[in-house]
Structures are given as structure tokens and as C-alpha cells.
Protein backbone atom coordinates (compact mmCIF):
# COMPACT_ATOMS: atom_id res chain seq x y z
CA UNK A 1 2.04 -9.76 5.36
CA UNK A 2 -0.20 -6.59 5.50
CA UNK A 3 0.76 -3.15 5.96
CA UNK A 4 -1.65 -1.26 7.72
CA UNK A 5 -2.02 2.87 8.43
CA UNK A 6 1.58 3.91 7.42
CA UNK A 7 1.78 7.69 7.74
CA UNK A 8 3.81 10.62 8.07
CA UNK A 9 3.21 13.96 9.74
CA UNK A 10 2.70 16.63 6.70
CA UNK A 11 5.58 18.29 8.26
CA UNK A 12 7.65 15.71 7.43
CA UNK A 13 6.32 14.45 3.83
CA UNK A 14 8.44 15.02 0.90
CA UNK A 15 11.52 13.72 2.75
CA UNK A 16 11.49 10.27 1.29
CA UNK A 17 10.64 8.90 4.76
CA UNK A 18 7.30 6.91 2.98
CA UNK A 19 9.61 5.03 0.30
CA UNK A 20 12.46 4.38 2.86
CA UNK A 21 9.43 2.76 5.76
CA UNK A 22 7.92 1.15 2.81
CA UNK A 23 11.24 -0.26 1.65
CA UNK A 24 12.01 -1.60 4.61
CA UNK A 25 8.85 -3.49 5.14
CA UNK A 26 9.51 -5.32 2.19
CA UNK A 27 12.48 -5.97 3.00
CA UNK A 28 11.37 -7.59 6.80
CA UNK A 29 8.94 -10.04 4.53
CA UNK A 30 11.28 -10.94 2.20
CA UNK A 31 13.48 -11.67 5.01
CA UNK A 32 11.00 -13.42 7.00
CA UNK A 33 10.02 -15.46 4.04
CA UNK A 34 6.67 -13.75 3.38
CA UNK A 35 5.35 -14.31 -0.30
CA UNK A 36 3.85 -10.78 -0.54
CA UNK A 37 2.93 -7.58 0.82
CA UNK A 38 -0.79 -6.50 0.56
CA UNK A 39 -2.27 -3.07 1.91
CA UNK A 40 -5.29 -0.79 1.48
CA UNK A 41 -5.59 2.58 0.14
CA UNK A 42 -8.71 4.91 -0.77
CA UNK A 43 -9.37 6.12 -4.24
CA UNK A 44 -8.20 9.81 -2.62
CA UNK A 45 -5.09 9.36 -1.83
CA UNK A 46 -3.26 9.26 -4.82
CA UNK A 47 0.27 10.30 -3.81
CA UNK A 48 -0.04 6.70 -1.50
CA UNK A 49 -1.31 5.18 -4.88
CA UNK A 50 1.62 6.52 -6.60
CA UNK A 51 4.32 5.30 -4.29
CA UNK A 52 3.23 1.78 -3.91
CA UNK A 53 3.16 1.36 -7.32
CA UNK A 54 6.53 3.30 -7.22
CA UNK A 55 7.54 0.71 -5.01
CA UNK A 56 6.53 -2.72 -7.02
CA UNK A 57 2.60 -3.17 -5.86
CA UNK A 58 0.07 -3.66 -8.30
CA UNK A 59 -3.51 -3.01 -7.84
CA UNK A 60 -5.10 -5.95 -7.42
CA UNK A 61 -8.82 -4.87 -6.27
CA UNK A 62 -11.42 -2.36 -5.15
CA UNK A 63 -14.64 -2.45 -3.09
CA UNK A 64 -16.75 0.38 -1.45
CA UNK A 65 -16.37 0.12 1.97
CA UNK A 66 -20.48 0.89 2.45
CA UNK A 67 -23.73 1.15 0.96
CA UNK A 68 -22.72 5.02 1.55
CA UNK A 69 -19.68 4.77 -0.32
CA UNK A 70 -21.49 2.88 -3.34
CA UNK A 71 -23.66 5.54 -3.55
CA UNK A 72 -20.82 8.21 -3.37
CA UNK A 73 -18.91 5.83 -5.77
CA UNK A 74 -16.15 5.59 -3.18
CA UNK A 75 -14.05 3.21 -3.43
CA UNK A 76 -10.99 1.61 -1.30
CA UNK A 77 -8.24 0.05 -3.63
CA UNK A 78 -6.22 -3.12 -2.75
CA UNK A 79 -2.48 -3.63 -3.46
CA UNK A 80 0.26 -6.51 -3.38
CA UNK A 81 3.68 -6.93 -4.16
CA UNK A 82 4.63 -10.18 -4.66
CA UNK A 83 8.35 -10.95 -3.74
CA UNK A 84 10.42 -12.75 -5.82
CA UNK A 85 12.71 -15.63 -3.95
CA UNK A 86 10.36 -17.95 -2.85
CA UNK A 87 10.54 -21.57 -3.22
């Protein structure tokens, strides 16, 4: 399963509303059977980097997304959380 473009309004961050949406996509794969949660990040957005591995993802790749971003050493970071209880 891939997560894709989860945000919250600045108003609202710092509420706990990330790790709770997170949560609970994890907990619709495990549910569903899924053997993992991937997602994408960029190398700037560290407080996203710091709640998916708050959450049980572990880095598992990066690539610039362009010949631009090679040259501006920008990179996009790829996550996954496995989840345990599959047969």
C-alpha cells in the first residue's frame, strides 16, 4: 500500500493529527492484509522524516527526482514499514 501527499494545514500541526492519520493507515493495511506501507518524502522535510520513522518506517531509498535535482543534490527519500502478521 502507498501513502501518498498526507498533510495538515500549519494551523493545525502540532496536534498529533499526522501520527493519529498515519496510525490509522497502518492500521487499514494491516487489516486489509497489506505486507507494508511505502511513501515518499523529500530530503526537506524533516519533521515528515521524523514521524515516519517515529511511526516504524525505515528508509529504504533515495533518488533525485531530475537532472536539476542531481545537480542541486536534491534528493527524495523512500520509506516502508513492513507489518508484522503476515503469513
Amino acid at each position: 500500500l502507498e501513502l501518498k501527499r498526507m498533510s495538515v494545514s500549519k494551523d493545525y500541526r502540532g496536534r498529533g493529527i499526522s501520527k493519529a492519520l498515519c496510525g490509522e493507515v497502518l492500521r487499514f493495511a494491516r487489516a486489509r492484509g497489506y505486507g507494508a506501507v511505502v511513501l515518499s518524502t523529500s530530503m526537506v522535510q524533516l519533521a515528515a522524516q521524523r514521524l515516519y520513522e517515529g511511526q516504524g518506517f525505515r528508509k529504504v531509498g533515495a533518488a533525485s527526482p531530475s537532472l536539476l535535482g542531481s545537480l542541486l543534490c536534491f534528493q527524495i527519500f523512500r520509506y516502508r514499514c513492513d507489518l508484522p502478521g503476515r503469513t
